[in-house]
C-alpha atoms as a PDB file:
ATOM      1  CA  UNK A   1    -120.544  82.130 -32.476  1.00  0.00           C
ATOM      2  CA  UNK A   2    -120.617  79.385 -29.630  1.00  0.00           C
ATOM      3  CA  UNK A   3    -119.893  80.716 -26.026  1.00  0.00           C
ATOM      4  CA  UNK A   4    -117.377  78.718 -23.790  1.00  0.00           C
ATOM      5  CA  UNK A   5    -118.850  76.190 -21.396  1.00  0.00           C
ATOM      6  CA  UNK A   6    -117.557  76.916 -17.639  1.00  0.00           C
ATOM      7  CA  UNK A   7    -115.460  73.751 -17.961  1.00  0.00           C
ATOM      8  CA  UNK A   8    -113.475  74.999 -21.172  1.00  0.00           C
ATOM      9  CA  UNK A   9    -112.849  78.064 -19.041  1.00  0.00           C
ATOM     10  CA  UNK A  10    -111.599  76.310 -15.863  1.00  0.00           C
ATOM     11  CA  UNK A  11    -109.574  74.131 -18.000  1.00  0.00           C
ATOM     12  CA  UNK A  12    -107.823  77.510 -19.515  1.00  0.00           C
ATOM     13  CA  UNK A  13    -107.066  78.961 -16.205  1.00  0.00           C
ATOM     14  CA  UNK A  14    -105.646  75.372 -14.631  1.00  0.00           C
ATOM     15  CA  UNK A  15    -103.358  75.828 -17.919  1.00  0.00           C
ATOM     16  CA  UNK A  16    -102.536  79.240 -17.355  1.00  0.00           C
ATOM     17  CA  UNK A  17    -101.360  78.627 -13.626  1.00  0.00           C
ATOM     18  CA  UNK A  18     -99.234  76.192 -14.816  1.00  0.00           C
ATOM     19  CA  UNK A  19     -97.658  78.098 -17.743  1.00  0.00           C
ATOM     20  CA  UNK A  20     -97.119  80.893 -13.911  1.00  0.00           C
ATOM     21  CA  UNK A  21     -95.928  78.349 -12.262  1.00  0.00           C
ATOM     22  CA  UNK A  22     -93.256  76.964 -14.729  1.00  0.00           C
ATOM     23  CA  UNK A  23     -92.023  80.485 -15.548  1.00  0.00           C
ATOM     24  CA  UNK A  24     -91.319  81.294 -12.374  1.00  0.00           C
ATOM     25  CA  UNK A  25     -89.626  77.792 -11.834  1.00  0.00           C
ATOM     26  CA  UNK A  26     -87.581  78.872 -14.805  1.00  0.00           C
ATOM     27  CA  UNK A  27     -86.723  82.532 -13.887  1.00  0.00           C
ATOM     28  CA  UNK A  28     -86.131  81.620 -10.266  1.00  0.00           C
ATOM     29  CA  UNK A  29     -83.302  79.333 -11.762  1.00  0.00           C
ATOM     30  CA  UNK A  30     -82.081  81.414 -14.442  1.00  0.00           C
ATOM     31  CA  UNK A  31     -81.996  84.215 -11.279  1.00  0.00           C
ATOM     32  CA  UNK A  32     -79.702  81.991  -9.630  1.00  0.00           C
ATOM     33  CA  UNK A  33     -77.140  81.690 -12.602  1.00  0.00           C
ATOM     34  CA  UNK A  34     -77.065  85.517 -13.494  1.00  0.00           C
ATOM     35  CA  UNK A  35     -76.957  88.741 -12.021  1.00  0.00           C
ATOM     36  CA  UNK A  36     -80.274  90.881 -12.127  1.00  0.00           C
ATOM     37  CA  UNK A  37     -82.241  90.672 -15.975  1.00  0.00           C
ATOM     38  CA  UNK A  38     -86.393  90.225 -16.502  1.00  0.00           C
ATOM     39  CA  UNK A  39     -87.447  88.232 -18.420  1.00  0.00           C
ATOM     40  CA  UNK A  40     -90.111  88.638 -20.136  1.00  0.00           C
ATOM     41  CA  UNK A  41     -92.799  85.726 -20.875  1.00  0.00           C
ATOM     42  CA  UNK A  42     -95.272  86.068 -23.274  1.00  0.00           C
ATOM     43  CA  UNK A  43     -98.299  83.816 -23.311  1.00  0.00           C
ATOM     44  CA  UNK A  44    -100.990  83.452 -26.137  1.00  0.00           C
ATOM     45  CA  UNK A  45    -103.708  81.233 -25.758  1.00  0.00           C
ATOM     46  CA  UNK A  46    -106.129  80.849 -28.788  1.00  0.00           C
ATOM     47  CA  UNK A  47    -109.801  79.803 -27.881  1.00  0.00           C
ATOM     48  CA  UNK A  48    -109.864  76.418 -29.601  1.00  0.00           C
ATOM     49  CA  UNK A  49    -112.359  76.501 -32.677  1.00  0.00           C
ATOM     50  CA  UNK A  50    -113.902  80.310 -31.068  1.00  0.00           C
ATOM     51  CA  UNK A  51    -113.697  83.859 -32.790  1.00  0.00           C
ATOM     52  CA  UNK A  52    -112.735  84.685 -28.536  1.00  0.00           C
ATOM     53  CA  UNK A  53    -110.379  87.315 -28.801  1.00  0.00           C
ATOM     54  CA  UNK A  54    -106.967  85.763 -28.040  1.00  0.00           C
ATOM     55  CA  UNK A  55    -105.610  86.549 -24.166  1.00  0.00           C
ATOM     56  CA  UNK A  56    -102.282  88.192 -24.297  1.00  0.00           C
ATOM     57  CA  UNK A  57    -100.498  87.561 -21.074  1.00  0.00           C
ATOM     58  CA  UNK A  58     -97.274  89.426 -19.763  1.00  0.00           C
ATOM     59  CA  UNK A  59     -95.413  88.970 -17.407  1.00  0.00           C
ATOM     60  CA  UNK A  60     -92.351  90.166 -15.852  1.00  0.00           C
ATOM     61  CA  UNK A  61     -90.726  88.335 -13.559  1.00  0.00           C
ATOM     62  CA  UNK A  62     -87.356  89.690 -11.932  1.00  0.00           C
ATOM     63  CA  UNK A  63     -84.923  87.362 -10.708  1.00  0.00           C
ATOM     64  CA  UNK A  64     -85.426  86.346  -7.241  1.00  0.00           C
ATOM     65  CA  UNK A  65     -82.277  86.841  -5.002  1.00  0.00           C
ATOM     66  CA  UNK A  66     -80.104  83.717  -4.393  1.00  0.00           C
ATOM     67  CA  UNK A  67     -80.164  82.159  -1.121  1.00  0.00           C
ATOM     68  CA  UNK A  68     -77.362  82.679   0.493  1.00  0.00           C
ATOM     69  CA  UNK A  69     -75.358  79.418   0.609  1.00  0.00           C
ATOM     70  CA  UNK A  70     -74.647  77.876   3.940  1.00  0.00           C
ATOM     71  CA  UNK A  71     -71.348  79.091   5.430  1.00  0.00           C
ATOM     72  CA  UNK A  72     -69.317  75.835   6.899  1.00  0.00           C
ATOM     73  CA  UNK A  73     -69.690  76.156  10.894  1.00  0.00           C
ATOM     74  CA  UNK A  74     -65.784  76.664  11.726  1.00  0.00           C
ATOM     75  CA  UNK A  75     -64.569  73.962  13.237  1.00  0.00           C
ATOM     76  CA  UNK A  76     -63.259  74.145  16.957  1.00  0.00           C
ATOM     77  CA  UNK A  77     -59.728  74.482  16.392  1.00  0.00           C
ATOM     78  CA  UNK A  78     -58.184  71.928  19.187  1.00  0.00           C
ATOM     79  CA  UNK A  79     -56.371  73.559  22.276  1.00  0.00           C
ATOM     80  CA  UNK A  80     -52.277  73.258  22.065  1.00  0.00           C
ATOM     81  CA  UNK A  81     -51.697  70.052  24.049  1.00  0.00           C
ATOM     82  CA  UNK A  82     -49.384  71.082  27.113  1.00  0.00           C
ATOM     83  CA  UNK A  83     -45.605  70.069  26.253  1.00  0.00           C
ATOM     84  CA  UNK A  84     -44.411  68.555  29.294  1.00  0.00           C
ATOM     85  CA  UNK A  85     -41.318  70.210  30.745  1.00  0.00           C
ATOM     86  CA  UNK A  86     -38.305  68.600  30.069  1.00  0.00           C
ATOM     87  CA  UNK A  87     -36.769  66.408  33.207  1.00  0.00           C
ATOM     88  CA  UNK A  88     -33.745  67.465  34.877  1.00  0.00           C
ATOM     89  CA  UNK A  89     -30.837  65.628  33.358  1.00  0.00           C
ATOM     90  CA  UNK A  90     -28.888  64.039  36.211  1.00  0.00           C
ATOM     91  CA  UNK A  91     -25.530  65.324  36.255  1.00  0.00           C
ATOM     92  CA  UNK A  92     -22.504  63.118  35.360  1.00  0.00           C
ATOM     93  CA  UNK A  93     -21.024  61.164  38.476  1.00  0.00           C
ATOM     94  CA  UNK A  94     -16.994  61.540  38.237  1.00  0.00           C
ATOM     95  CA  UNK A  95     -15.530  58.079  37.437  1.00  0.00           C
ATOM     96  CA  UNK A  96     -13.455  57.293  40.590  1.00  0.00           C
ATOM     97  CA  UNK A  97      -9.871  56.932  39.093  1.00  0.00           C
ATOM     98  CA  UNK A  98      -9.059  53.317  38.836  1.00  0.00           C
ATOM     99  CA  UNK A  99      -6.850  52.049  41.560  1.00  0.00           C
ATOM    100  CA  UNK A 100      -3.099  50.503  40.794  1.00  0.00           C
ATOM    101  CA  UNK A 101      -3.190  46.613  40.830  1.00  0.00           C
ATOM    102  CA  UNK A 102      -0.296  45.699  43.216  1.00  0.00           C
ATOM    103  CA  UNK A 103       1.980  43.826  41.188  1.00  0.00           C
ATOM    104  CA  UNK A 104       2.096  39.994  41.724  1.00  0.00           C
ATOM    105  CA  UNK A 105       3.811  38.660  44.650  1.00  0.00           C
ATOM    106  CA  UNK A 106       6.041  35.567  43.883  1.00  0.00           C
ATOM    107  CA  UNK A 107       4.660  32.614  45.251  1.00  0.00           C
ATOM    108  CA  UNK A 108       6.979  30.594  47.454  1.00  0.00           C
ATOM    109  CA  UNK A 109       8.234  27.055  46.286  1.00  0.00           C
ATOM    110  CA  UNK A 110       6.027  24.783  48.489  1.00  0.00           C
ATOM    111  CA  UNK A 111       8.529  23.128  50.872  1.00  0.00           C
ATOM    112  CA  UNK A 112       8.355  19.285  51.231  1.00  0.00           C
ATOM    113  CA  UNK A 113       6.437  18.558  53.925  1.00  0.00           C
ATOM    114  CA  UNK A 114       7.142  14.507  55.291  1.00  0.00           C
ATOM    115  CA  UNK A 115       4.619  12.324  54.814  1.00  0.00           C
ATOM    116  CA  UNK A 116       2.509  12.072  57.885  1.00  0.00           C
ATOM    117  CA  UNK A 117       2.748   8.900  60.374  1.00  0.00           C
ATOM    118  CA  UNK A 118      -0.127   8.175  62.015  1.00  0.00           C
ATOM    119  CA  UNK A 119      -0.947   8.954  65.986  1.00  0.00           C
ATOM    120  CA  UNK A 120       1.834   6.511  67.465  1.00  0.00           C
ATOM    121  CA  UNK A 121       0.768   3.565  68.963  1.00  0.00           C
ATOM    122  CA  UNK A 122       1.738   2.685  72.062  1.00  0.00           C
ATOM    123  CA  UNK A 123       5.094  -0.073  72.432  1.00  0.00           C
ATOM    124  CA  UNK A 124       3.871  -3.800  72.808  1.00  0.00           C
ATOM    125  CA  UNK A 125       6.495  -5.713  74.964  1.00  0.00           C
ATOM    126  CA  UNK A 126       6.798  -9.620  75.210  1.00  0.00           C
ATOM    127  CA  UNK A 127       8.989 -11.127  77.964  1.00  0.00           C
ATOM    128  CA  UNK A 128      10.059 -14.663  78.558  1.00  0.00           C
ATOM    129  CA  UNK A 129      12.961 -17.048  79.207  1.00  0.00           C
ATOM    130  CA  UNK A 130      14.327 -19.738  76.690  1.00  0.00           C
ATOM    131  CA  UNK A 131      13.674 -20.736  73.174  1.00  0.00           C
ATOM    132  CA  UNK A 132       9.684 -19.363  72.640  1.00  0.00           C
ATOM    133  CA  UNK A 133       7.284 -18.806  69.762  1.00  0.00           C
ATOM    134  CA  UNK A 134       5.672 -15.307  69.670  1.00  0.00           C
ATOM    135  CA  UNK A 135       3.034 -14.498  67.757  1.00  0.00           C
ATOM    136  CA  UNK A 136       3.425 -11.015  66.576  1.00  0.00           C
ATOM    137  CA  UNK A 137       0.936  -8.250  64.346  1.00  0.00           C
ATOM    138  CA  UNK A 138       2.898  -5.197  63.526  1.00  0.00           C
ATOM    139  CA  UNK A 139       0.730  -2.286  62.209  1.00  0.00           C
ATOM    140  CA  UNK A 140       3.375  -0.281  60.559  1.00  0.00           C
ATOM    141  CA  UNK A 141       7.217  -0.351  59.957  1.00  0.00           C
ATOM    142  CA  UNK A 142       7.994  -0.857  63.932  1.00  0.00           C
ATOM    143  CA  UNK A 143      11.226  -0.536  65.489  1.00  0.00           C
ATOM    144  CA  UNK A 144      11.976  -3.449  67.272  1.00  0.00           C
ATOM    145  CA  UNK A 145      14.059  -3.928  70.293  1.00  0.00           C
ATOM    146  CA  UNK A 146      15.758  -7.070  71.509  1.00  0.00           C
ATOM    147  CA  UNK A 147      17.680  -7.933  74.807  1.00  0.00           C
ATOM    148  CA  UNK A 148      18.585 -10.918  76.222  1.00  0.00           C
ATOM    149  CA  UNK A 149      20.544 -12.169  79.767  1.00  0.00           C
ATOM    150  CA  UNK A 150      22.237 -15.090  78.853  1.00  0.00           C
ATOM    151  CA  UNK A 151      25.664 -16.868  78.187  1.00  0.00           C
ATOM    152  CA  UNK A 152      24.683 -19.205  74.982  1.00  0.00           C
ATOM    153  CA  UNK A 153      23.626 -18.321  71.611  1.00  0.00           C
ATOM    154  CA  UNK A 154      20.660 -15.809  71.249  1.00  0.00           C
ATOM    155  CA  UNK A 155      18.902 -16.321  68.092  1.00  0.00           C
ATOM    156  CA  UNK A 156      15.329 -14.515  66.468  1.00  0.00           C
ATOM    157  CA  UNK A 157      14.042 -15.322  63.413  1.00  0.00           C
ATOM    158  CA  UNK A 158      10.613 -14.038  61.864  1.00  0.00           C
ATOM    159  CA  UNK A 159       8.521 -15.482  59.617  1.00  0.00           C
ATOM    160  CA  UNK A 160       6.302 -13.642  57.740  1.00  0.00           C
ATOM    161  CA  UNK A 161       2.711 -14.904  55.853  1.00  0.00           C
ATOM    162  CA  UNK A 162       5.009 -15.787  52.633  1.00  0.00           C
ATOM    163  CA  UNK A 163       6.726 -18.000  54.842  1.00  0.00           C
ATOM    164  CA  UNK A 164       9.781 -16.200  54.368  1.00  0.00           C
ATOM    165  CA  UNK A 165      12.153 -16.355  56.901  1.00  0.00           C
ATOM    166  CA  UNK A 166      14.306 -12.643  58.180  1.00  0.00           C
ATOM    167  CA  UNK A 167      17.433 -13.331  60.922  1.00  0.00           C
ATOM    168  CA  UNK A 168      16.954 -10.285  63.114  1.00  0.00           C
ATOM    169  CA  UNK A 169      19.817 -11.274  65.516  1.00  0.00           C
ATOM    170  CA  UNK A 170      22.734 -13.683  65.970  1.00  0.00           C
ATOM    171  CA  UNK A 171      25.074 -13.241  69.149  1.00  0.00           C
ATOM    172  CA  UNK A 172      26.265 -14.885  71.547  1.00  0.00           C
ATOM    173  CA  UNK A 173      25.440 -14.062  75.415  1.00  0.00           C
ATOM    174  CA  UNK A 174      24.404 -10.486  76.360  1.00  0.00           C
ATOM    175  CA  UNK A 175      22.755  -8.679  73.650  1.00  0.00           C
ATOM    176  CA  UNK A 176      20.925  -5.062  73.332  1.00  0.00           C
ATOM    177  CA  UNK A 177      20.187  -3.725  69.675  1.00  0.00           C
ATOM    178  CA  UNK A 178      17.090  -2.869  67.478  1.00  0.00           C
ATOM    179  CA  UNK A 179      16.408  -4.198  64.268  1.00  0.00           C
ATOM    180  CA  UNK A 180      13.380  -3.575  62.239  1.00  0.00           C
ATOM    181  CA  UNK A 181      10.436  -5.268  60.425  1.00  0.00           C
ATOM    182  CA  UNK A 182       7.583  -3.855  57.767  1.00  0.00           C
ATOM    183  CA  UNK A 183       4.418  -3.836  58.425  1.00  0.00           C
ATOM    184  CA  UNK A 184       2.596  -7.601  58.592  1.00  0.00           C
ATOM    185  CA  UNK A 185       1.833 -10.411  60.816  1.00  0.00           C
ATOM    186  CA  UNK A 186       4.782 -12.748  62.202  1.00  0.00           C
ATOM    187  CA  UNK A 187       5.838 -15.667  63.635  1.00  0.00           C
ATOM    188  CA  UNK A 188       9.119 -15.467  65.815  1.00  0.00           C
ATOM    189  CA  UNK A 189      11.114 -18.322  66.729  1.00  0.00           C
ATOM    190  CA  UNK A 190      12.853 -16.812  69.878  1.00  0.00           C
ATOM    191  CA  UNK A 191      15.924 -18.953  70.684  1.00  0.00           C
ATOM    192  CA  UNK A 192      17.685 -18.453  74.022  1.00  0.00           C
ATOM    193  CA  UNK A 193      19.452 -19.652  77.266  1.00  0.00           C
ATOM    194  CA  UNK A 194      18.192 -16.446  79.712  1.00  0.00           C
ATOM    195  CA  UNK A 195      15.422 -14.010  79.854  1.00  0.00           C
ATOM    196  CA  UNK A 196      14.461 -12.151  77.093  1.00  0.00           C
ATOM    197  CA  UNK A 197      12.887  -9.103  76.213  1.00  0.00           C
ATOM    198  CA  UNK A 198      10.748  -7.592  72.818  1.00  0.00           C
ATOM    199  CA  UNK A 199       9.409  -4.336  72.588  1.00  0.00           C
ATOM    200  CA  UNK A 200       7.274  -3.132  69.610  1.00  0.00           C
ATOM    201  CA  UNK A 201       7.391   0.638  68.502  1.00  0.00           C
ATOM    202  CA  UNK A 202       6.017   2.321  65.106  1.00  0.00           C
ATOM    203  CA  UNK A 203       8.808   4.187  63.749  1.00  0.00           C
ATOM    204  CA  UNK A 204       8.576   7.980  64.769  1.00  0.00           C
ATOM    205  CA  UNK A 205      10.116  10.522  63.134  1.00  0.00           C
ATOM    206  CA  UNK A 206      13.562  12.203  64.138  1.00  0.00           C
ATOM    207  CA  UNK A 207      14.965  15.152  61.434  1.00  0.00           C
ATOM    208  CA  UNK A 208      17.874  15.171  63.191  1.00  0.00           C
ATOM    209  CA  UNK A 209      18.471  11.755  61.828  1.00  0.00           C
ATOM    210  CA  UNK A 210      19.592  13.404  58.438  1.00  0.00           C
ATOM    211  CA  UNK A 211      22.757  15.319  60.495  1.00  0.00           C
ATOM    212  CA  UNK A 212      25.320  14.089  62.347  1.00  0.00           C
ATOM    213  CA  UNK A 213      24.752  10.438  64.314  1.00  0.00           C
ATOM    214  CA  UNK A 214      26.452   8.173  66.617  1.00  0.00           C
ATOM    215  CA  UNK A 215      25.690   5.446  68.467  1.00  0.00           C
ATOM    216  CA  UNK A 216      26.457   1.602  69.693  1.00  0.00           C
ATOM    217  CA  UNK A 217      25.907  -1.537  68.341  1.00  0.00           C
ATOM    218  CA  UNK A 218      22.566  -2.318  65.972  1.00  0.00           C
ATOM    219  CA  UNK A 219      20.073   0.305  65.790  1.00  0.00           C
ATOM    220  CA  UNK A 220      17.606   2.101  64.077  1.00  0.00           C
ATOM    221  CA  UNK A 221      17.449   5.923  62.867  1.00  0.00           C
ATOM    222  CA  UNK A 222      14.819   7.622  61.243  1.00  0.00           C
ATOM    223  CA  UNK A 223      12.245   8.818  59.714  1.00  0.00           C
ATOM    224  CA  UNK A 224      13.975  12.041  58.367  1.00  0.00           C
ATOM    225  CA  UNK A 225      13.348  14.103  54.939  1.00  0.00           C
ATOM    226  CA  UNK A 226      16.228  14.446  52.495  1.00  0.00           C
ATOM    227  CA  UNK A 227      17.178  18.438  52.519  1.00  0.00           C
ATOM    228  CA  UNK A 228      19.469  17.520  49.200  1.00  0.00           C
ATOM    229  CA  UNK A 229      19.329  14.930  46.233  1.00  0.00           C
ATOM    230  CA  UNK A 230      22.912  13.491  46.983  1.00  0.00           C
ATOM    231  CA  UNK A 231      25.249  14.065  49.752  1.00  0.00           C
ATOM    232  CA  UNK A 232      28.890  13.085  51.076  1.00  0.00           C
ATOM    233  CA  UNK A 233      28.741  11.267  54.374  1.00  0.00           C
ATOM    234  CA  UNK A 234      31.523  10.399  56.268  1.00  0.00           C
ATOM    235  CA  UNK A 235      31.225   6.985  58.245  1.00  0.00           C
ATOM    236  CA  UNK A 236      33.321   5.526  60.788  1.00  0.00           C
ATOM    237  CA  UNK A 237      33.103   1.899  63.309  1.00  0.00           C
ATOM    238  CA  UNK A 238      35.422   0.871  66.387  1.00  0.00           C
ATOM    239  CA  UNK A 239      34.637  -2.848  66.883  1.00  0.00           C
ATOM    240  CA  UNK A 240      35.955  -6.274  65.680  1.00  0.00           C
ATOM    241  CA  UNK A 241      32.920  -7.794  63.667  1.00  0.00           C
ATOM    242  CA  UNK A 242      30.686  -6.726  60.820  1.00  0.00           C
ATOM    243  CA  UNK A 243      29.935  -2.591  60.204  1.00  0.00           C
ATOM    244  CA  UNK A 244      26.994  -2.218  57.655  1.00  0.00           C
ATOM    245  CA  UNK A 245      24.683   0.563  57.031  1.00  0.00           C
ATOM    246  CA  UNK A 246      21.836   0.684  54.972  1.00  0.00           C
ATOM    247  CA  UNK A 247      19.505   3.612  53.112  1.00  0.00           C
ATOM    248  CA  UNK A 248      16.093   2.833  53.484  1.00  0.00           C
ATOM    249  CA  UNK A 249      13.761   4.894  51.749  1.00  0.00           C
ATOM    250  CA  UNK A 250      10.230   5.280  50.313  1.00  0.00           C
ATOM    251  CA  UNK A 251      11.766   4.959  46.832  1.00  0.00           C
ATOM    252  CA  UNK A 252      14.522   2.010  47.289  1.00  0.00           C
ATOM    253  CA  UNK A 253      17.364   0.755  49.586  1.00  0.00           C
ATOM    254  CA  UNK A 254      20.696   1.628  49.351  1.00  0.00           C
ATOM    255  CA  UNK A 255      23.688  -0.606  51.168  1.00  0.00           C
ATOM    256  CA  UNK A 256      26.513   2.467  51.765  1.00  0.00           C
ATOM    257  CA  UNK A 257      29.230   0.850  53.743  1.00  0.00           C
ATOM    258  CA  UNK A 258      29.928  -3.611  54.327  1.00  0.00           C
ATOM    259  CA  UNK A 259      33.005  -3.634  56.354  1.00  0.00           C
ATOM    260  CA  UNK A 260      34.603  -5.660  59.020  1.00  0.00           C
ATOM    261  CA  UNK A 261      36.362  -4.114  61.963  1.00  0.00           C
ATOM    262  CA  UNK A 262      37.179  -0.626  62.380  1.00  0.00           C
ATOM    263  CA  UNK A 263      35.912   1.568  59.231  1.00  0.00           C
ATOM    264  CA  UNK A 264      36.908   5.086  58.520  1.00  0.00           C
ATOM    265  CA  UNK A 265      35.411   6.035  54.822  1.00  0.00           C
ATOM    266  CA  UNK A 266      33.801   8.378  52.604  1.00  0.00           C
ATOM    267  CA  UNK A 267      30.499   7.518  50.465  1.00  0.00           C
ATOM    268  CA  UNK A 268      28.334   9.223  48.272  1.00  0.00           C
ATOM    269  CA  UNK A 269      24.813   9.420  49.427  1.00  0.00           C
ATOM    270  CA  UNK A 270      22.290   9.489  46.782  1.00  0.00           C
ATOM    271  CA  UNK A 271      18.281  10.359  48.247  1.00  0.00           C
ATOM    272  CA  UNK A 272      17.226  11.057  44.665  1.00  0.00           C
ATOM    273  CA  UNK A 273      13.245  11.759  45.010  1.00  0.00           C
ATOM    274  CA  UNK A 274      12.767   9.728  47.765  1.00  0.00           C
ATOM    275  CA  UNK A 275      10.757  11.824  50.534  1.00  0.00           C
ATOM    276  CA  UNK A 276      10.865  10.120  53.800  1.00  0.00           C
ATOM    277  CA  UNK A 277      13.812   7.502  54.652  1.00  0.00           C
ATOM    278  CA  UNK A 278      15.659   5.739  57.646  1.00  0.00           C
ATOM    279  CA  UNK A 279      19.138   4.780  58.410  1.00  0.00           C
ATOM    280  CA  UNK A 280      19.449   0.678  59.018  1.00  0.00           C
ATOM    281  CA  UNK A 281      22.976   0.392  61.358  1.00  0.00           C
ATOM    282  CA  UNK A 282      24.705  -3.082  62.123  1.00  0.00           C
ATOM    283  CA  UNK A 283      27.580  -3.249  64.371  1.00  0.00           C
ATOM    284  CA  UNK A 284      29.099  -4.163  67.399  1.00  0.00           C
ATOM    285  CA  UNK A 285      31.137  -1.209  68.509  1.00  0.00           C
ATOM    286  CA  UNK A 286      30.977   2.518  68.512  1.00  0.00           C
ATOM    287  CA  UNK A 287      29.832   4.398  65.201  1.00  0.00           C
ATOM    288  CA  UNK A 288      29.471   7.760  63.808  1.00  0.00           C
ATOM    289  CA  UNK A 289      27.568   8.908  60.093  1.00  0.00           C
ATOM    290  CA  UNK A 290      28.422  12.531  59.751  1.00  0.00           C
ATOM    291  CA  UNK A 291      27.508  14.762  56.507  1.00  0.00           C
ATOM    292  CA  UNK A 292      29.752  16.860  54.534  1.00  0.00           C
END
């Protein structure tokens, strides 16, 4: 019977240690899956090719406690944010009641108001003696007075840029009336046998021109504002020649009474829309225009 070399008996317990070693490997994790137990591990080894009594092994091995698992760390629970405090709410202003509208006044009918004239301009006056030529510029309808000292006929005539011709005046001797002329530039052919005189005035206005008037001879009335559309006038001349009256307004002219001699009549008076006007008067004796 051979004897085992050191090495075959080296190599045996290397074996054996790892047989140890695995078992408790195995128990430790059979330990972990159930409650207390042994297990029991039986090892043989047979001498290869020997009559070497066979080494029983046995071991008992209890299960080794399980580690305790790692408890989670708690977690820091977060601190309760503060809830602000809730803000004051401002209490309710009282609406001011609202205020009664005053109830519309009724606006006035706008009264007609006359059409402005211009600052006046101061008269122009011409003088002379005998039959003259006078150059004349007249800014705006003028009122124009003529006198003359003589015994013969005194004549004026004015001619305008049209070369048409107006007869302001035909008498014989003494003479003192006003006639009229529109704005423009004139020639007049004075004729006379004495001294004359011409004076040049812008025609102002006069509201009491649309009442009661009376006067003497030619003249001139005016400027005056309507008060009505139509109206009765009453007209009346003491004197031997021609009585005539004109309407002049800013819308037409109107001849109201063409007469000879003494005239005592009624006539309608129509203004219509006109808004400024003038009375034109021819005569050669005493005269009254009176309203109804």
């Amino acid at each position: 019977m051979r004897r085992s070399s050191p090495l075959e008996f080296i190599v045996v317990l290397l074996a054996l240690g790892l047989l140890i070693a695995l078992s408790m490997f195995v128990g430790f994790q059979l330990g972990q899956r159930t409650a207390g137990g042994t297990n029991v591990i039986t090892l043989q080894a047979a001498q290869a090719s020997t009559s070497a009594p066979v080494s029983v092994i046995r071991m008992e091995a209890r299960q080794a406690p399980a580690e305790p698992t790692n408890s989670p760390v708690p977690t820091s629970t977060p601190a309760p944010t503060s809830t602000p405090a809730p803000t004051s709410t401002p209490a309710p202003t009282s609406t001011p009641a609202p205020t009664s509208t005053p109830a519309p006044t009724s606006t006035p009918a706008p009264t007609s108001t006359p059409t402005s004239i211009p600052t006046p301009i101061p008269p122009e006056v011409f003088t002379g003696t005998g039959s003259r030529v006078l150059a004349l510029t007249v800014p705006m309808i003028s009122r124009i007075y003529l006198g003359h000292e003589g015994r013969s006929n005194f004549a004026v005539l004015a001619y305008d840029e049209q070369d048409e011709r107006e007869l302001l005046v035909n008498e014989i001797g003494y003479y003192a009336g006003h006639r009229y002329l529109p704005a423009g530039t004139y020639d007049l052919e004075i004729n006379a046998d004495g001294p004359w005189l011409i004076r040049v005035t812008p025609l102002a206005w006069d509201e009491a021109a649309r009442n009661a008037l009376e006067g003497q001879g030619d003249d001139i009335r005016g400027w005056f504002t309507p008060a009505v559309s139509r109206q009765t006038y009453h007209f009346t001349h003491q004197g031997g020649s021609n009585f005539a009256v004109f309407l002049r307004c800013d819308t037409d002219d109107d001849l109201l009474v063409n007469a000879i001699g003494n005239v005592d009549s009624e006539h309608m008076v129509v203004f219509g829309r006109a808004s400024r006007c003038f009375w034109d008067i021819t005569a050669d004796g005493a005269w009254t225009i009176t309203p109804r």
